[in-house]
Protein backbone atom coordinates (compact mmCIF):
# COMPACT_ATOMS: atom_id res chain seq x y z
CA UNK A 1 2.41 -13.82 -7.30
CA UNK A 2 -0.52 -13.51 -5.29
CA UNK A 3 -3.47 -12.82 -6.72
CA UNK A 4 -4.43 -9.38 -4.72
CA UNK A 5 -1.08 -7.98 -5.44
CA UNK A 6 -1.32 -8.89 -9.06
CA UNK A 7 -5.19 -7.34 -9.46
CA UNK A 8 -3.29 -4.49 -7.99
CA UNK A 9 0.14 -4.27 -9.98
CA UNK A 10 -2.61 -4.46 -13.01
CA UNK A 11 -4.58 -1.91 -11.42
CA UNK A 12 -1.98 0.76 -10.93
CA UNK A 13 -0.34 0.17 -14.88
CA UNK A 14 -4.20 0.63 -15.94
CA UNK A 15 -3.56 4.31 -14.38
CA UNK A 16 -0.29 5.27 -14.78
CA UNK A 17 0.29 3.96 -18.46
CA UNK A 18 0.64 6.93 -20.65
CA UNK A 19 -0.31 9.27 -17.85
CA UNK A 20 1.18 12.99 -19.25
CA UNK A 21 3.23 14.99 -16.67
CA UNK A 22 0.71 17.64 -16.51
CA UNK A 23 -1.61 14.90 -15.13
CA UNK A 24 0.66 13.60 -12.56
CA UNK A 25 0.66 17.56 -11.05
CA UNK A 26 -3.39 18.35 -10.90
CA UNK A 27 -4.76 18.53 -7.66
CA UNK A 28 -8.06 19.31 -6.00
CA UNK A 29 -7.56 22.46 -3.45
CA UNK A 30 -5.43 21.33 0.08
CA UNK A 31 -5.00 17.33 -1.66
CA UNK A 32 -2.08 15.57 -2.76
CA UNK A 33 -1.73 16.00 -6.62
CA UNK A 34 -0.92 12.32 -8.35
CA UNK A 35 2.21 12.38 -8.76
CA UNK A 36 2.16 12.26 -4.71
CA UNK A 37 -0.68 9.77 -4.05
CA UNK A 38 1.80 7.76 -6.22
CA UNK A 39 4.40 8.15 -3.86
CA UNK A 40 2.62 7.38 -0.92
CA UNK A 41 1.74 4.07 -2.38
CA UNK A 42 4.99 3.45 -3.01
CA UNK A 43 6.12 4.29 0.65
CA UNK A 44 3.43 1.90 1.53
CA UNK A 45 5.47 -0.69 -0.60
CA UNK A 46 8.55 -0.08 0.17
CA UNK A 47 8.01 0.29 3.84
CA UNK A 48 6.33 -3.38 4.20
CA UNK A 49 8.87 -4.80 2.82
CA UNK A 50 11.73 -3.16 5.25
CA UNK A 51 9.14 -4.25 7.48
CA UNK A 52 8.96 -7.98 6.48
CA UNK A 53 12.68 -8.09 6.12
CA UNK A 54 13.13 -7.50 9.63
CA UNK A 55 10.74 -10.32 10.48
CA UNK A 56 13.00 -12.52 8.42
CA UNK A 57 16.04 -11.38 9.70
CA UNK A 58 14.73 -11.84 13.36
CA UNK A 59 13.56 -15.17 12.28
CA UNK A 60 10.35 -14.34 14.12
CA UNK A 61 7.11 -13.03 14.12
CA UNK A 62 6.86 -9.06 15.53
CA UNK A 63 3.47 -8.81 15.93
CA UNK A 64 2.15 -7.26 18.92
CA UNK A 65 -0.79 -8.09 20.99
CA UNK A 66 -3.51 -6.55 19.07
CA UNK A 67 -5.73 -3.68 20.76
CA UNK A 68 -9.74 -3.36 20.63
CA UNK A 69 -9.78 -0.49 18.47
CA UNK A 70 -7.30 -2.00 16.03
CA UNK A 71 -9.90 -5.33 16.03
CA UNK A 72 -12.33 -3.04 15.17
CA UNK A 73 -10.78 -1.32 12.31
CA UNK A 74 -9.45 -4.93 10.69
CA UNK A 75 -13.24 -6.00 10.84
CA UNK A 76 -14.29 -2.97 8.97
CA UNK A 77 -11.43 -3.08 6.18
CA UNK A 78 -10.76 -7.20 5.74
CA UNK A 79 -14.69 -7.95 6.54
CA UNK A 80 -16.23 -5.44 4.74
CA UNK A 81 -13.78 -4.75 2.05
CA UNK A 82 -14.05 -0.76 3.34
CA UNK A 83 -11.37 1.31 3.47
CA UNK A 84 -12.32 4.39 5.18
CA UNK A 85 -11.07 7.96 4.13
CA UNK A 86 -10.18 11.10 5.95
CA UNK A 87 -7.18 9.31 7.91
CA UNK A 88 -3.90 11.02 7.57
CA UNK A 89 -0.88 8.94 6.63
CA UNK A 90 1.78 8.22 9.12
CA UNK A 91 4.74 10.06 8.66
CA UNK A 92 6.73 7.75 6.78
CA UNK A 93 4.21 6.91 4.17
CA UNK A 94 3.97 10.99 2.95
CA UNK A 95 5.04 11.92 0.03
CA UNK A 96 8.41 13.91 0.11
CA UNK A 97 9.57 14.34 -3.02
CA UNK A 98 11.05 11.77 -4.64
CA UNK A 99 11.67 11.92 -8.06
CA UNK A 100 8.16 10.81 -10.09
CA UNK A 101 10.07 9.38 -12.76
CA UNK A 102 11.97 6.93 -10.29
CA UNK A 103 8.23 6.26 -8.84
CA UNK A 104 6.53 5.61 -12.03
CA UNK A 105 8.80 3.29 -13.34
CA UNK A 106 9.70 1.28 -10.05
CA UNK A 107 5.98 1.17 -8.41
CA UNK A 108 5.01 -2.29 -9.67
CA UNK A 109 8.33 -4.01 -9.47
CA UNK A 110 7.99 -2.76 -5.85
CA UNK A 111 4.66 -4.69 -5.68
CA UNK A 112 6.47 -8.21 -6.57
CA UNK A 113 9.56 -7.11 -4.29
CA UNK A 114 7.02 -6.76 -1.33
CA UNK A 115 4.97 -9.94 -2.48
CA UNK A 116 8.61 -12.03 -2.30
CA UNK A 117 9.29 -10.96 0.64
CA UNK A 118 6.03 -11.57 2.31
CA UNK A 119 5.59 -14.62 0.77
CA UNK A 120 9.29 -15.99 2.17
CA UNK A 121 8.16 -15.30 5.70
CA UNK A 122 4.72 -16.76 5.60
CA UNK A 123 6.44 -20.01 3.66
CA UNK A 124 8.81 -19.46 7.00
CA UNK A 125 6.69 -18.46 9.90
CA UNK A 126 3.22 -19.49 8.63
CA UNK A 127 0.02 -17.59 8.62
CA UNK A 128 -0.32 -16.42 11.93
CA UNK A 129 0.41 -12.58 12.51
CA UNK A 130 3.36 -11.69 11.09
CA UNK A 131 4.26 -7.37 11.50
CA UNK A 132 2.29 -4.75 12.60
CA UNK A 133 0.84 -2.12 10.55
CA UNK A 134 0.90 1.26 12.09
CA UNK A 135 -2.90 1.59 12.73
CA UNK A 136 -4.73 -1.81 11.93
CA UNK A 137 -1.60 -3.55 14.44
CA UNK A 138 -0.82 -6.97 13.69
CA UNK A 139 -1.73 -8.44 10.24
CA UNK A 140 -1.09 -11.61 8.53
CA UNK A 141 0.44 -12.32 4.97
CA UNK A 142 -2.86 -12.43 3.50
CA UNK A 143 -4.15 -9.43 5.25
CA UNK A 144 -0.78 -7.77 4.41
CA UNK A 145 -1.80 -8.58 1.01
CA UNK A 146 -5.10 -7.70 1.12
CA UNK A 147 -4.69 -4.21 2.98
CA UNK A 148 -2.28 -3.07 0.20
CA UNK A 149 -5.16 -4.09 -2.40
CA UNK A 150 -7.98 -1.97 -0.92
CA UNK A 151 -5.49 0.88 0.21
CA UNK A 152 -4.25 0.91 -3.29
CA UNK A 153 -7.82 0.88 -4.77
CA UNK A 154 -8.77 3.81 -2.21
CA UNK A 155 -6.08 5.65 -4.10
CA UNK A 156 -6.44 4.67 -7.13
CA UNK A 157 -10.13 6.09 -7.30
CA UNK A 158 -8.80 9.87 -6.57
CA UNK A 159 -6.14 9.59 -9.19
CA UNK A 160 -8.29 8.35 -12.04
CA UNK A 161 -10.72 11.33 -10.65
CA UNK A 162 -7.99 13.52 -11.39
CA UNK A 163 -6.64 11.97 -14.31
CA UNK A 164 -10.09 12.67 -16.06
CA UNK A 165 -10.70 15.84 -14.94
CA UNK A 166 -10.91 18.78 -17.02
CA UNK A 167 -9.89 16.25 -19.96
């Protein structure tokens, strides 16, 4: 597995191990409680990897030319390892209720599903652009990888703020 998506898979077990459902419901005021921040990552997950198995089955690349805005925001995230906040999700990464227990238990092995896949096509295509994401546009494997490491740990950091408060 590669090594960002295993720091992550590690990352997320570090938070969700044990975690009590009265933990997976707090929320700050107007925020997604955990239980939906989870989801969202796993929306992220799953939705990559729909993503990637259309490259395969196109037996193509479908990246996009990429636009100056979307340069700019892939030198902010993959060059300085920042991943902004205050940007809404697109539609199909919000949470909509899917059952936690199902999202708990299947969010890693989702992590190695999408590494497979991603890994197939880049063994396939190579490392040039492989899929767009919906705001960065066209990434690579690695930056596939690499996105899903920071977004994770963007995420990650408001859980464990919830997790530990009022403890």
């Amino acid at each position: 597995m590669d090594h960002h998506l295993a720091q992550l898979q590690q990352e997320i077990l570090a938070v969700v191990s044990g975690i009590t459902p009265e933990r997976l419901h707090r929320r700050r005021p107007g925020k997604w409680c955990t239980a939906e921040i989870l989801e969202h990552l796993y929306l992220t997950y799953t939705g990559t990897t729909k993503g990637f198995q259309r490259v395969m089955e196109a037996k193509r690349s479908l990246a996009t030319l990429p636009t100056w805005r979307q340069r700019a925001r892939k030198v902010v995230i993959f060059g300085l390892n920042y991943f902004p906040s205050g940007r809404q999700a697109p539609p199909v990464a919000r949470p909509r209720g899917l059952a936690e227990e199902k999202v708990v238990a299947e969010i890693t092995p989702k992590i190695s599903e999408m590494d497979e896949i991603i890994s197939a096509c880049e063994q396939s295509l190579g490392r040039g652009e492989l899929l767009d994401h919906p705001i960065l546009g066209p990434l690579t494997a690695a930056q596939w990888r690499k996105f899903h490491l920071l977004h994770g740990r963007h995420h990650l950091k408001q859980i464990r703020g919830l997790v530990t408060e009022n403890n």
